[in-house]
Protein backbone atom coordinates (compact mmCIF):
# COMPACT_ATOMS: atom_id res chain seq x y z
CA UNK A 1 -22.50 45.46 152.24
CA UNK A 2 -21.62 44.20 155.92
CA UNK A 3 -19.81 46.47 158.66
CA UNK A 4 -18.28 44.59 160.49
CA UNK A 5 -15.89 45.94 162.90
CA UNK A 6 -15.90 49.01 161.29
CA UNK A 7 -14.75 47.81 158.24
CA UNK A 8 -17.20 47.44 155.27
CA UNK A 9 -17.37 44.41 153.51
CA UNK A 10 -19.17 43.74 149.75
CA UNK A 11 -21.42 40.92 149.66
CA UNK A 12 -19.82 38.13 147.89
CA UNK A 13 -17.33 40.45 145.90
CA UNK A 14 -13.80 38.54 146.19
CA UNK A 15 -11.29 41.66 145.98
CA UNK A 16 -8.45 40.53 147.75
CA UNK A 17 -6.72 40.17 144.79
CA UNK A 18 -6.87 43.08 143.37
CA UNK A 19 -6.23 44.66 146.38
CA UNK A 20 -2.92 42.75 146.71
CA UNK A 21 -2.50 43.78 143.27
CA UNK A 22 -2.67 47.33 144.17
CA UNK A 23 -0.58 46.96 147.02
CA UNK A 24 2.77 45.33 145.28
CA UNK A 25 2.59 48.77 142.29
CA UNK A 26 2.63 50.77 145.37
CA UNK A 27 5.77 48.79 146.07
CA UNK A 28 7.74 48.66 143.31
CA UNK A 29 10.71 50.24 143.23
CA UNK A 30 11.34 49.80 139.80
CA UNK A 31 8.18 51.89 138.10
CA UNK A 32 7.58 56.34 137.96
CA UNK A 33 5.41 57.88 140.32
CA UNK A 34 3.47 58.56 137.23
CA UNK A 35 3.67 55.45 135.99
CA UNK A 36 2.25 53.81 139.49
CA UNK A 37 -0.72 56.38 139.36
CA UNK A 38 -1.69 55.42 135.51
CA UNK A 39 -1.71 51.63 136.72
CA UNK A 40 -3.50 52.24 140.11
CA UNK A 41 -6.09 54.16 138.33
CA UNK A 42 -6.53 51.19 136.01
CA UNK A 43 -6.75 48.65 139.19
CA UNK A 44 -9.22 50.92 140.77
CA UNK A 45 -11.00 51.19 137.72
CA UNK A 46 -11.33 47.10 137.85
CA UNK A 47 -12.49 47.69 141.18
CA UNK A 48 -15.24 49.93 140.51
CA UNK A 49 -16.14 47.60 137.37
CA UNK A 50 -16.51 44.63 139.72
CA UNK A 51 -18.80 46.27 142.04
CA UNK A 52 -21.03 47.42 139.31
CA UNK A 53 -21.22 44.43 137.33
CA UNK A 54 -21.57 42.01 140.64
CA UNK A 55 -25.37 42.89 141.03
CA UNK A 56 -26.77 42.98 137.40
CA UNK A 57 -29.56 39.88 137.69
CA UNK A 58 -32.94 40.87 138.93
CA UNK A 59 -34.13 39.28 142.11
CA UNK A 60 -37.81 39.32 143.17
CA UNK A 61 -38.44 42.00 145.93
CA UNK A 62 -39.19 38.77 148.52
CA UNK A 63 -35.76 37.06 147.64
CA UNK A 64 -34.34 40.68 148.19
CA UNK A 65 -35.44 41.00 151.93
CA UNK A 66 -34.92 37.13 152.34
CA UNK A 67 -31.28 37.67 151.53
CA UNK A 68 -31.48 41.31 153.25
CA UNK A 69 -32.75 39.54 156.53
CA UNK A 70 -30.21 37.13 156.34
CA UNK A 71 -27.28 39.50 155.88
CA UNK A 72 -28.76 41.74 159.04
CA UNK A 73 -29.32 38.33 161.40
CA UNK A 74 -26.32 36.68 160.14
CA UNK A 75 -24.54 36.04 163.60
CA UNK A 76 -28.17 34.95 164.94
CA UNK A 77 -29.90 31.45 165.02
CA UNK A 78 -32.70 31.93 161.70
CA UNK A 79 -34.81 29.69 161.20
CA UNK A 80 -37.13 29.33 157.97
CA UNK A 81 -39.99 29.58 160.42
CA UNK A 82 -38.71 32.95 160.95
CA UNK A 83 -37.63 33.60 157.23
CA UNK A 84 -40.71 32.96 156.40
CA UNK A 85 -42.51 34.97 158.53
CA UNK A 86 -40.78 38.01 157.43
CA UNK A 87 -41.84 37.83 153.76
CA UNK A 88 -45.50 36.63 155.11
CA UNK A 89 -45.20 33.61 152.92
CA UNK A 90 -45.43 29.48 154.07
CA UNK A 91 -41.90 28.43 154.53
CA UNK A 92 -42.33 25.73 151.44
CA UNK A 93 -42.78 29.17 149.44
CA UNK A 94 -40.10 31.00 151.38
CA UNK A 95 -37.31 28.26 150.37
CA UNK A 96 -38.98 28.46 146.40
CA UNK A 97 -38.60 32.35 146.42
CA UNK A 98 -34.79 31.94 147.62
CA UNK A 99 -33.59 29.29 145.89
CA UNK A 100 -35.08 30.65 142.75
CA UNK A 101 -33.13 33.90 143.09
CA UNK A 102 -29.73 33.09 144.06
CA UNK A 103 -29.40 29.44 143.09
CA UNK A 104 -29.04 28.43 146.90
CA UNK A 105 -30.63 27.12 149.78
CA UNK A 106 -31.08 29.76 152.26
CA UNK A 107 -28.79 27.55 154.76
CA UNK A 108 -26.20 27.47 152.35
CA UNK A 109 -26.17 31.10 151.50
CA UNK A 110 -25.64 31.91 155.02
CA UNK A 111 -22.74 29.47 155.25
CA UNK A 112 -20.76 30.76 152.02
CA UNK A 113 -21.94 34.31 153.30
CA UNK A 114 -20.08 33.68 157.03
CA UNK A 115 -17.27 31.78 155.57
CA UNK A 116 -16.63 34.69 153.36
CA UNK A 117 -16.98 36.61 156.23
CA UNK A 118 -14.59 34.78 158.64
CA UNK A 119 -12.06 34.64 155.23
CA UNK A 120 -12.21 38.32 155.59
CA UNK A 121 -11.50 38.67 159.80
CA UNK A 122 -8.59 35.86 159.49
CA UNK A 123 -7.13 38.13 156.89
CA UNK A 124 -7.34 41.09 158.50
CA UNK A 125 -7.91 40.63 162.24
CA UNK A 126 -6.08 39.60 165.05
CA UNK A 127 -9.04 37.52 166.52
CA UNK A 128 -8.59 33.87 167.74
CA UNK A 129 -10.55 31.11 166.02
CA UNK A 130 -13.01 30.99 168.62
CA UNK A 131 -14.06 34.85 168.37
CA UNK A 132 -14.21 34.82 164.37
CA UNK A 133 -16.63 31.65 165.01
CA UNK A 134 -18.84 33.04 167.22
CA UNK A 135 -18.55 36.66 165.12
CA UNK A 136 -19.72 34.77 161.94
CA UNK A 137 -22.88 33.06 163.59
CA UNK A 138 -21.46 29.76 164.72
CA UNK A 139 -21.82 28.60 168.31
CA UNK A 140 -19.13 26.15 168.18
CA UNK A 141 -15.47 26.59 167.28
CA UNK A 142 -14.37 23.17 166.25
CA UNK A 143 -17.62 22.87 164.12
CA UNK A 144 -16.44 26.23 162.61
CA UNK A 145 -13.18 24.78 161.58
CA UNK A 146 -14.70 21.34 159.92
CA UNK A 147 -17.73 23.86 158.29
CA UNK A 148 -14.93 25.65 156.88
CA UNK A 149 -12.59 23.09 155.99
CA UNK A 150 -15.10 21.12 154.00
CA UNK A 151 -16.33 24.30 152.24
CA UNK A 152 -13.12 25.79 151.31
CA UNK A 153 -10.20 23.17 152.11
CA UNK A 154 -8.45 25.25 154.09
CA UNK A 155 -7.39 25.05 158.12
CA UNK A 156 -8.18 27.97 159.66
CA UNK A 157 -5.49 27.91 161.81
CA UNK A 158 -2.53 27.49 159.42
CA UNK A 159 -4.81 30.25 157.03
CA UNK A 160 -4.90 32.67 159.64
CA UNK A 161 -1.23 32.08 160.74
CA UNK A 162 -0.33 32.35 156.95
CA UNK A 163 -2.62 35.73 156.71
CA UNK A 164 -1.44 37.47 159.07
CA UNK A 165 2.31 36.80 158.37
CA UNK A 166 1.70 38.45 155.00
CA UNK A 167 -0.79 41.43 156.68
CA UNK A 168 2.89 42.02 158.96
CA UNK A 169 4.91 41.58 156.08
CA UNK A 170 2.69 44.29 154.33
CA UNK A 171 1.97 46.16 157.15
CA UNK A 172 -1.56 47.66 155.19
CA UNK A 173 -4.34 45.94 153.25
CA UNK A 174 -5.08 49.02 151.37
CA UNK A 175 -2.22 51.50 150.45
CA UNK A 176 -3.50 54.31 148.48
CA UNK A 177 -0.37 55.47 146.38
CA UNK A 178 1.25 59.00 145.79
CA UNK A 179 4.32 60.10 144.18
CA UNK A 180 6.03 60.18 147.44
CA UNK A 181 5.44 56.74 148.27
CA UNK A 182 7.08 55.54 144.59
C-alpha cells in the first residue's frame, strides 16, 4: 500500500474499474435505492475479494523487504548496490532472490510500480506532467513520457487531459451510495 498524497494506493491492484463501476449504479436513475445498495454491496464485495486474493503466493522474507525497500525508496535513485546491501546478500544474489519472487527484474518492478503510480495521479490529480514525473522517481519529464509510452501506449498528455475530463464530468472517484442519492 502507497500514500501518496494522502491517498492510499494498493500495490499493483487495478480497481479503477470497479470503482467506475460503482460510480455509474450510484448514478442511475433508473434502479431502487434498495436495489443500488444490493448491487453496491456486491461491487464492494468484488472489491474486498480482489484485495484478498491479490497476495496469495508466498515470497521469501528477502524478496519481501527487496520489494518493501523498493516501494519505501520509490521516488529515490536505488541502486542494486544498495538493494543489496539491505538484504546483506551480493547483488548477483539480490537480483536471483527478486526475480525469483515476482517474475521481474528489480528495475522493471519499479518501472510498472511508478507507472502504475503516475496512472493513478493523472487520474486523479491536477499535477502537470513534470510534477507526476518527478513524484514517481523520474528525473526527467520527456523520458517519463517515452518510459510510459513504450510501457503502456498511452500519451500522457492526451491520458491526463482525457482523465480529468471524465474526473469533472464525475465530479468524485469514489461515491459511496445511500437511498438519498438514488
Amino acid at each position: 500500500v502507497y500514500n501518496i498524497n494522502g491517498k492510499l494506493i494498493f500495490r499493483s491492484l487495478d480497481g479503477y474499474d470497479l470503482m467506475k463501476k460503482m460510480l455509474d449504479l450510484c448514478y442511475n436513475e433508473n434502479l431502487s435505492a434498495t436495489e443500488i445498495n444490493s448491487r453496491a454491496a456486491l461491487i464492494l464485495m468484488e472489491i474486498i475479494m480482489l484485495m484478498a486474493d491479490h497476495e496469495t503466493e508466498t515470497i521469501s522474507e528477502d524478496a519481501e523487504k527487496l520489494r518493501t525497500y523498493l516501494d519505501l525508496h520509490i521516488t529515490e535513485k536505488i541502486s542494486l548496490r544498495d538493494m543489496a546491501a539491505h538484504i546483506f546478500k551480493s547483488e548477483s544474489q539480490t537480483l536471483r532472490i527478486f526475480k525469483k519472487a515476482f517474475n521481474l527484474t528489480p528495475y522493471d518492478y519499479l518501472t510498472k510500480t511508478r507507472i502504475t503510480l503516475a496512472k493513478t495521479l493523472l487520474r486523479g490529480s491536477s499535477l502537470s506532467i513534470r510534477d507526476i514525473a518527478f513524484r514517481v522517481g523520474f528525473n526527467d519529464e520527456h523520458y517519463f513520457s517515452t518510459i510510459f509510452r513504450d510501457k503502456t501506449d498511452l500519451n500522457t498528455g492526451i491520458l491526463a487531459d482525457e482523465l480529468r475530463i471524465e474526473l469533472e464530468q464525475s465530479k468524485f472517484l469514489i461515491v459511496i451510495c445511500s437511498p438519498n442519492s438514488a
